[in-house]
N, C-alpha and C. Protein backbone atom coordinates (compact mmCIF):
# COMPACT_ATOMS: atom_id res chain seq x y z
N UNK A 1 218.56 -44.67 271.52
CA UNK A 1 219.99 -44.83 271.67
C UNK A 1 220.60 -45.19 270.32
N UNK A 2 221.73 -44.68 270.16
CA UNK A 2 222.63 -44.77 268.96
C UNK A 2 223.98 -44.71 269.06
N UNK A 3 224.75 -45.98 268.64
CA UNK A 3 225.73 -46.32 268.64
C UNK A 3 227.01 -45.44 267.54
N UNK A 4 227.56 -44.56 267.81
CA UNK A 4 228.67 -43.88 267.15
C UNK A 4 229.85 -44.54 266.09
N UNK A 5 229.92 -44.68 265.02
CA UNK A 5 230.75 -45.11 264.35
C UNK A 5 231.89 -45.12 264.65
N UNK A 6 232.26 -43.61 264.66
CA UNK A 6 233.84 -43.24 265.30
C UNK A 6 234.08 -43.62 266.90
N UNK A 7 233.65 -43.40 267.55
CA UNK A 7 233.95 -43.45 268.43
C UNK A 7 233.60 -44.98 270.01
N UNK A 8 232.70 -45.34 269.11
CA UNK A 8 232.15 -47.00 269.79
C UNK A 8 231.06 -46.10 271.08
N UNK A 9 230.99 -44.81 271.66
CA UNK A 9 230.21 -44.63 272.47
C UNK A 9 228.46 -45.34 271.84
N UNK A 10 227.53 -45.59 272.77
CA UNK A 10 226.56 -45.53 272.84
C UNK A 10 225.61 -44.35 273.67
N UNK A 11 225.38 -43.23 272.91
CA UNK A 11 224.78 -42.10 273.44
C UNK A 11 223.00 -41.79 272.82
N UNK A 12 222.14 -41.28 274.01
CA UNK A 12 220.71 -41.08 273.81
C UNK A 12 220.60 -39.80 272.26
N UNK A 13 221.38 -39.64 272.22
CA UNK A 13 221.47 -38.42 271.40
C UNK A 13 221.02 -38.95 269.90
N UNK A 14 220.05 -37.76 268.88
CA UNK A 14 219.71 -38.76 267.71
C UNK A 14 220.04 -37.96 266.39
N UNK A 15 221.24 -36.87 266.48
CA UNK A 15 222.15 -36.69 265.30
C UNK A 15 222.83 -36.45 265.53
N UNK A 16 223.47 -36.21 266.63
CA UNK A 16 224.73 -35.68 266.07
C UNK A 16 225.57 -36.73 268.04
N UNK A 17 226.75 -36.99 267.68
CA UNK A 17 227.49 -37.24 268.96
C UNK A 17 227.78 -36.47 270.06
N UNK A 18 227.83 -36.16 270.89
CA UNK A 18 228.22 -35.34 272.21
C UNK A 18 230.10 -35.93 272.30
N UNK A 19 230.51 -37.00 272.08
CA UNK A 19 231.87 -37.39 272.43
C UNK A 19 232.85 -36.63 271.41
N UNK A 20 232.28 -37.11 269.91
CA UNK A 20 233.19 -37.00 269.22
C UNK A 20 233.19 -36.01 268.29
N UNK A 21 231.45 -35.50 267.90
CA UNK A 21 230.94 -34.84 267.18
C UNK A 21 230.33 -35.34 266.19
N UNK A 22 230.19 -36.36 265.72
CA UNK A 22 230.31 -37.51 264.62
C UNK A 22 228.48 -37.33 264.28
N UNK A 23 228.13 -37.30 263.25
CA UNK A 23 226.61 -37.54 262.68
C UNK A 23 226.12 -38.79 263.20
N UNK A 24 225.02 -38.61 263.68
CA UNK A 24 224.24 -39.82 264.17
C UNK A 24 223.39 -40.08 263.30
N UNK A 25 222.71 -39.58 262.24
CA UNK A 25 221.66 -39.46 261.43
C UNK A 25 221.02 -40.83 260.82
N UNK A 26 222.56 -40.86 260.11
CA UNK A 26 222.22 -42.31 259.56
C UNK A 26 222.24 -43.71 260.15
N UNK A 27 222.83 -43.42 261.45
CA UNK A 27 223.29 -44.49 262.05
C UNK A 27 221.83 -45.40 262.70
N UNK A 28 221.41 -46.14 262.68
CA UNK A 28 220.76 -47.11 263.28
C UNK A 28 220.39 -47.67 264.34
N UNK A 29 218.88 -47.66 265.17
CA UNK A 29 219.28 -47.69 266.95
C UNK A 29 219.46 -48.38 266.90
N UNK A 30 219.66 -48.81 268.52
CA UNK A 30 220.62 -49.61 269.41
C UNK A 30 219.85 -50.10 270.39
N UNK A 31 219.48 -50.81 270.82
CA UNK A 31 218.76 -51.36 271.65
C UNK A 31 219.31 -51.63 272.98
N UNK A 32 219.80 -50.76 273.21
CA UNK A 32 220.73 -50.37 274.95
C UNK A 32 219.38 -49.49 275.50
N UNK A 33 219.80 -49.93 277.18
CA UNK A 33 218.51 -49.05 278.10
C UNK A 33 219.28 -48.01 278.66
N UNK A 34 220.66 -47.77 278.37
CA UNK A 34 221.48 -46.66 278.78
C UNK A 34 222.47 -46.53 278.36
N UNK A 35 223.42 -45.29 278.19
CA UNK A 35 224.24 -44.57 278.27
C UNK A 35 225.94 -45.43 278.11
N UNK A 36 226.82 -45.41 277.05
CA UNK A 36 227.84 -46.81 277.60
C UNK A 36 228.81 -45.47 276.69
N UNK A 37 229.98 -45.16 277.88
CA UNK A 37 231.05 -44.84 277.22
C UNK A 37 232.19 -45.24 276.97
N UNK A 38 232.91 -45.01 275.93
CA UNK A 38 234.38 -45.79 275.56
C UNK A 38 235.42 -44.94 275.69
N UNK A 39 235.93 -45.58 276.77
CA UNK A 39 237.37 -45.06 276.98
C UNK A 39 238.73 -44.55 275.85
N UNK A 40 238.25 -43.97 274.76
CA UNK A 40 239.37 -43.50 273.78
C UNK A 40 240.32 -41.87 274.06
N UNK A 41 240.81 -41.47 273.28
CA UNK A 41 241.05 -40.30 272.97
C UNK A 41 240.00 -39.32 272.73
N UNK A 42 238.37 -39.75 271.97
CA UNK A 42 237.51 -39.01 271.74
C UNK A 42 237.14 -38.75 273.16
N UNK A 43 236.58 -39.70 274.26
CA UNK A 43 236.14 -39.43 275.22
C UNK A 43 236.92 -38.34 276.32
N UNK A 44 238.75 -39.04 275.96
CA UNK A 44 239.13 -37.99 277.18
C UNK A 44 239.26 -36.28 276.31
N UNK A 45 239.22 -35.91 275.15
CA UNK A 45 239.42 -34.89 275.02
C UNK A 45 237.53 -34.57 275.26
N UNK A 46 236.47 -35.50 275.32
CA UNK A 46 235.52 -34.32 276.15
C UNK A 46 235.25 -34.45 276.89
N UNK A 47 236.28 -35.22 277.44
CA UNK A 47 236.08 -34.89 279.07
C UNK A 47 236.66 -34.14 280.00
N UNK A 48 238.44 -33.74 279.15
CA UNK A 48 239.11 -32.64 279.64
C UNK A 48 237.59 -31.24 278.97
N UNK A 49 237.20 -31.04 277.92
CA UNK A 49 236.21 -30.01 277.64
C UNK A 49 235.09 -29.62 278.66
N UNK A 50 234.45 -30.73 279.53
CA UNK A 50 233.78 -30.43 280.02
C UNK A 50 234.47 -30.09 282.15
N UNK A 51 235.28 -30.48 282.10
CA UNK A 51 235.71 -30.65 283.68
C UNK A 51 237.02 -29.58 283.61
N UNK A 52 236.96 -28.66 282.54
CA UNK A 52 238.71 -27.36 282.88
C UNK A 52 238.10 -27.12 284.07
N UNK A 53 236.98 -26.29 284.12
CA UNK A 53 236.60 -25.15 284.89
C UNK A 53 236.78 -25.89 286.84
N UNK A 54 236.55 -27.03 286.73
CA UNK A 54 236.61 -27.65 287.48
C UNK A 54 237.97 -28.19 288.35
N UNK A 55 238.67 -28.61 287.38
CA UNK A 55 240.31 -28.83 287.14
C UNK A 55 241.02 -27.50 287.53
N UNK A 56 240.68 -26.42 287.42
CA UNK A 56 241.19 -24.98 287.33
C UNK A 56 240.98 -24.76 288.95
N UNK A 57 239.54 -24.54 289.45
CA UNK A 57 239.45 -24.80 290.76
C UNK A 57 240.20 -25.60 291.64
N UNK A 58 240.37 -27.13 291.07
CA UNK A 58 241.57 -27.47 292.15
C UNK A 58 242.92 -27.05 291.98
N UNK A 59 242.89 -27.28 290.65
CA UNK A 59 244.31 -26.56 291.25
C UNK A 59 244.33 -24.66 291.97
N UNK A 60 243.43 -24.29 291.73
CA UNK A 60 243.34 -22.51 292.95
C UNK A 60 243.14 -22.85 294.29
N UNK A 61 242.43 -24.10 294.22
CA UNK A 61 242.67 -24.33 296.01
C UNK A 61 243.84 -25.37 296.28
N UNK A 62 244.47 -26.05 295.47
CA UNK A 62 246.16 -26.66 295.84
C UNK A 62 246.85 -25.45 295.79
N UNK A 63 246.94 -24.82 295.31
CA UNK A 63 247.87 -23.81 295.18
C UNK A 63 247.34 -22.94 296.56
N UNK A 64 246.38 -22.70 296.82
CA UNK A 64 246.22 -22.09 298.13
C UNK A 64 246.70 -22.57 299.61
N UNK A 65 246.42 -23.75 299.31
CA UNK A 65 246.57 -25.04 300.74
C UNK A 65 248.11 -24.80 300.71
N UNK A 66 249.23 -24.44 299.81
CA UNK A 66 250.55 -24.96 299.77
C UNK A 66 250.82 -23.20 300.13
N UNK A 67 249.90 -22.51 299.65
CA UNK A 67 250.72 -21.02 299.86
C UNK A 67 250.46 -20.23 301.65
N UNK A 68 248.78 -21.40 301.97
CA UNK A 68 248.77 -20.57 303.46
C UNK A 68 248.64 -22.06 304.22
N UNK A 69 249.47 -23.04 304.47
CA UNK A 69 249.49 -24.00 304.80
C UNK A 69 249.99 -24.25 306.24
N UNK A 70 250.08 -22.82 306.76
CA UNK A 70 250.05 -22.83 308.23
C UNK A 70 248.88 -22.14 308.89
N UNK A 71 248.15 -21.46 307.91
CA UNK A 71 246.77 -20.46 308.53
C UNK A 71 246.00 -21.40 307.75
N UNK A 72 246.04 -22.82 307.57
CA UNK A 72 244.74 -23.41 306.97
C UNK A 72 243.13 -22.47 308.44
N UNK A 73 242.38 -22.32 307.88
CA UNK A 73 241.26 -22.26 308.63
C UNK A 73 239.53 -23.62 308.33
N UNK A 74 238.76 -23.25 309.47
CA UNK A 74 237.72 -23.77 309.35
C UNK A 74 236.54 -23.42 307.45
N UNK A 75 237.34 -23.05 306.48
CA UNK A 75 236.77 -22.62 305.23
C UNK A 75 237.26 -23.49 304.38
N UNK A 76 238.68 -24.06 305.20
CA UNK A 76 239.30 -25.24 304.03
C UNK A 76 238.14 -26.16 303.75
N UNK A 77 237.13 -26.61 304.37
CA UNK A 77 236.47 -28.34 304.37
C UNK A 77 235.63 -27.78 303.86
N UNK A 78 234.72 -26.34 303.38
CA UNK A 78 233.55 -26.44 302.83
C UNK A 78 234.05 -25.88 301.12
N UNK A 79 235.36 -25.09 301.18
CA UNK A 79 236.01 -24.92 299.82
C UNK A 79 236.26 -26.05 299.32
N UNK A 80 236.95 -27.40 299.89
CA UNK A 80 237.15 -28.35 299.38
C UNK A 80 235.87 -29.41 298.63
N UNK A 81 234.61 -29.48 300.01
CA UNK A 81 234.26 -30.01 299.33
C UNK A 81 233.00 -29.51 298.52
N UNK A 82 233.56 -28.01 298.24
CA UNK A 82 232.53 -27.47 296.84
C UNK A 82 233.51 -27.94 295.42
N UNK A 83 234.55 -28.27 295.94
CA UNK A 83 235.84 -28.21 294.65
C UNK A 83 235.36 -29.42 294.14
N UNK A 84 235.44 -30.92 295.49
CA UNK A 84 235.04 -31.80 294.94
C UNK A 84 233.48 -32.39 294.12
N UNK A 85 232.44 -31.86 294.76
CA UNK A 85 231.29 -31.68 294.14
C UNK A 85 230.98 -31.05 292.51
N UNK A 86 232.34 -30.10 292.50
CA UNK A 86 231.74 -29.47 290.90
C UNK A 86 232.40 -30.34 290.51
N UNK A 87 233.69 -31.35 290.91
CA UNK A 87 234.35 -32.09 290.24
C UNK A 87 233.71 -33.63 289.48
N UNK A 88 232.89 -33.97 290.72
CA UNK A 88 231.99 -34.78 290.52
C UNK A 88 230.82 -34.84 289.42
N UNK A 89 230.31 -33.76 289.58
CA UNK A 89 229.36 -32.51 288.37
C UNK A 89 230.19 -32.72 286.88
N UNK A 90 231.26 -32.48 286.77
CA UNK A 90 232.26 -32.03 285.90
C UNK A 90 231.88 -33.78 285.04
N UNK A 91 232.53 -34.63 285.76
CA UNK A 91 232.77 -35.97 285.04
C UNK A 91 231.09 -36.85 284.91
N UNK A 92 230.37 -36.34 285.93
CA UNK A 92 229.15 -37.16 286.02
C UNK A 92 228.07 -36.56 285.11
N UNK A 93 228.16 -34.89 284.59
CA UNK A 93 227.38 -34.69 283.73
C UNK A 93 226.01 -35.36 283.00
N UNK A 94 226.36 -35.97 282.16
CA UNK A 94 225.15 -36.53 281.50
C UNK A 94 224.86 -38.27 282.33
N UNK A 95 225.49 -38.29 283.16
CA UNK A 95 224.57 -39.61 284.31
C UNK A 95 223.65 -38.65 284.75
N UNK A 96 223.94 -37.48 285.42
CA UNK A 96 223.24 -36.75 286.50
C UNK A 96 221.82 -36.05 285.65
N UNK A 97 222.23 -35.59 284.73
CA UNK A 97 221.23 -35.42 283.83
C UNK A 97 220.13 -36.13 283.06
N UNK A 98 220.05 -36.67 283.00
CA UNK A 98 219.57 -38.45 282.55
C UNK A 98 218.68 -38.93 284.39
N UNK A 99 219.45 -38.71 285.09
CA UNK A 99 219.18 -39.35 286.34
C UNK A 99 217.65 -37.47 287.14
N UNK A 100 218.06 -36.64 286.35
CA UNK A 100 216.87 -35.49 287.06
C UNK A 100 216.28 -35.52 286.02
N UNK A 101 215.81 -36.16 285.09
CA UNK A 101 215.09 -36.17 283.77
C UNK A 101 213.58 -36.29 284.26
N UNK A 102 212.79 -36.83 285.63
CA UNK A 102 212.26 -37.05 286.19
C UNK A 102 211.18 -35.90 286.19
N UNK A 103 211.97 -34.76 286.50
CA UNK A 103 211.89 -33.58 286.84
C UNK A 103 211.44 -32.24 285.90
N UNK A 104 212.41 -32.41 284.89
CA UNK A 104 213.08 -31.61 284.37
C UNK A 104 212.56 -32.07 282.72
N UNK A 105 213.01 -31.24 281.40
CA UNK A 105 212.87 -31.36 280.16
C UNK A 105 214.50 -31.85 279.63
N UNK A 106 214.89 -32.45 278.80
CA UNK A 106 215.75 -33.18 278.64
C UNK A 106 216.71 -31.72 278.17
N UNK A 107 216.52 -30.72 277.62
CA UNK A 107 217.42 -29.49 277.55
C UNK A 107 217.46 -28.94 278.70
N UNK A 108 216.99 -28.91 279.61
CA UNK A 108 216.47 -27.89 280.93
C UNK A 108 217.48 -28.58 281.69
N UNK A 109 217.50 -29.86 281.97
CA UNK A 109 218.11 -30.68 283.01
C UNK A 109 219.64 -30.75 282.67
N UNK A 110 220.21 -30.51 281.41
CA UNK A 110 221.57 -30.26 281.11
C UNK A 110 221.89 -28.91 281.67
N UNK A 111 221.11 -28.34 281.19
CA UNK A 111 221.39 -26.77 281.67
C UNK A 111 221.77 -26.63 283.04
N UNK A 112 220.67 -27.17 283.83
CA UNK A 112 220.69 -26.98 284.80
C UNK A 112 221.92 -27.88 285.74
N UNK A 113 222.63 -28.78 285.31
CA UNK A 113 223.05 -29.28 285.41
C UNK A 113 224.41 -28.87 284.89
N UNK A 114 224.61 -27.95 283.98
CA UNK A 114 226.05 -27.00 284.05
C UNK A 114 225.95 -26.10 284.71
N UNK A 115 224.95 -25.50 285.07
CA UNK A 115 224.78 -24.05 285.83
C UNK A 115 225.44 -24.58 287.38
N UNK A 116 224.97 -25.35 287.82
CA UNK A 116 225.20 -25.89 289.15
C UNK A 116 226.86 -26.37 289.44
N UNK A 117 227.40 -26.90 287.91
CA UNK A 117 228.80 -27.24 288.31
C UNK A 117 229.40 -26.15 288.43
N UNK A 118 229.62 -24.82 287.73
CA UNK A 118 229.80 -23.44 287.63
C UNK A 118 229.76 -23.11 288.60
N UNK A 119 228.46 -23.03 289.19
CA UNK A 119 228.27 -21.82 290.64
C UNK A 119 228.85 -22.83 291.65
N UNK A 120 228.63 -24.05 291.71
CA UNK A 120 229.37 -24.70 293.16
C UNK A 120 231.03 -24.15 292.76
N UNK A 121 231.43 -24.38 291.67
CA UNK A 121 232.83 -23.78 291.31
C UNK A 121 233.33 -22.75 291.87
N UNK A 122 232.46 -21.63 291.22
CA UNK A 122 232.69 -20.06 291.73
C UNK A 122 232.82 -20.11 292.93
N UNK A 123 231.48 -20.78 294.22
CA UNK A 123 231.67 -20.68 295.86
C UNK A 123 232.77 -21.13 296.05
N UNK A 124 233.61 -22.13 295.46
CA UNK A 124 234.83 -22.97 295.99
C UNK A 124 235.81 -21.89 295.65
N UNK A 125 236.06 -20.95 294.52
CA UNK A 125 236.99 -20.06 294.25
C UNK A 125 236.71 -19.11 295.45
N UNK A 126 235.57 -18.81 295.82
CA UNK A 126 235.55 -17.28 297.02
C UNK A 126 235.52 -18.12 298.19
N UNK A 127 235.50 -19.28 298.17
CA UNK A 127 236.46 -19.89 299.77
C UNK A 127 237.61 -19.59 300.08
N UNK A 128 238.20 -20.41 298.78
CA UNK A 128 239.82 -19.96 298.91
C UNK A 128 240.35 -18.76 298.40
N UNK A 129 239.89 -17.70 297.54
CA UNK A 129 240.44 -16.87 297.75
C UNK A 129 240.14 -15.84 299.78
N UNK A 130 238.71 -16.30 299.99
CA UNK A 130 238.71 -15.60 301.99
C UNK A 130 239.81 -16.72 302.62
N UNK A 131 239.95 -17.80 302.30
CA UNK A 131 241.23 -18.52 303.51
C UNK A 131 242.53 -17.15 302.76
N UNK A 132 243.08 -16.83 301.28
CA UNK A 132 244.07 -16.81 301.02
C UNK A 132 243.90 -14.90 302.21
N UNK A 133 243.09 -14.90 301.78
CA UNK A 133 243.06 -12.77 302.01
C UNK A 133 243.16 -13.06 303.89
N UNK A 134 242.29 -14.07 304.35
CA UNK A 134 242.65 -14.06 305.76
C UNK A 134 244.36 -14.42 305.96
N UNK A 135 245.40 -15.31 305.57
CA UNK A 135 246.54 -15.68 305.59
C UNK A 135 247.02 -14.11 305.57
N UNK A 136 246.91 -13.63 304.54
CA UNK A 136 247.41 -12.53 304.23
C UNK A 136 247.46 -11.62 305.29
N UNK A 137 246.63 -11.33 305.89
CA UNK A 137 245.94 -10.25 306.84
C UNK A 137 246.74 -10.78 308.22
N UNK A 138 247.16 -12.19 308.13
CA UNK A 138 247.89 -12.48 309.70
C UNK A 138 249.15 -12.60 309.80
């Protein structure tokens, strides 16, 4: 673990920052048993970076709920909660990753761990676009 100059995060990472971008090289460990982020400007711009795709999804299914909001069907609750799951994915990233490390190789388990926010994404987009095409059709 290594503590970030710029940015006060404490991240496992051992050159370079994930928050801010910042060189870790020279910096000096840290004797933390985990992961500590700081609420700045560095953090929320990567955290809007990592959660659009996610953010984008809800708003395609708000915008759906408001456009067929009398033909809601039985597809709303499993679109929703794929929306909320990648959303969860989106912000929990490197907990969740860190947490299947168990498993997995410390590159493998990121990966795998964006692949999954993505595709739960995509299913939540072809929910609501079948609620929007069924509205349509009635």
């Amino acid at each position: 673990m290594k503590k970030c100059n710029v940015c006060q995060c404490i991240v496992e990472e051992k050159s370079e920052c994930p928050i801010c971008g910042n060189t870790l090289t020279y910096e000096p460990p840290c004797m933390e048993d985990k992961e500590k982020f700081v609420f700045n400007k560095y953090y929320w711009v990567y955290l809007l970076k990592n959660t659009w795709f996610s953010i984008a999804c809800l708003i395609y299914g708000i915008v759906t709920a408001i456009i067929c909001r009398n033909n809601l069907n039985i597809l709303m609750a499993p679109a929703a909660l794929c929306t909320v799951l990648s959303l969860i994915l989106s912000v929990f990233e490197r907990q969740y990753a860190s947490k299947i490390r168990w498993r997995f190789t410390k590159e493998y388990s990121f990966t795998y761990t964006k692949l999954y926010k993505y595709i739960i994404g995509i299913v939540a987009i072809i929910f609501y676009t079948a609620i929007h095409m069924m509205a349509a059709n009635l």
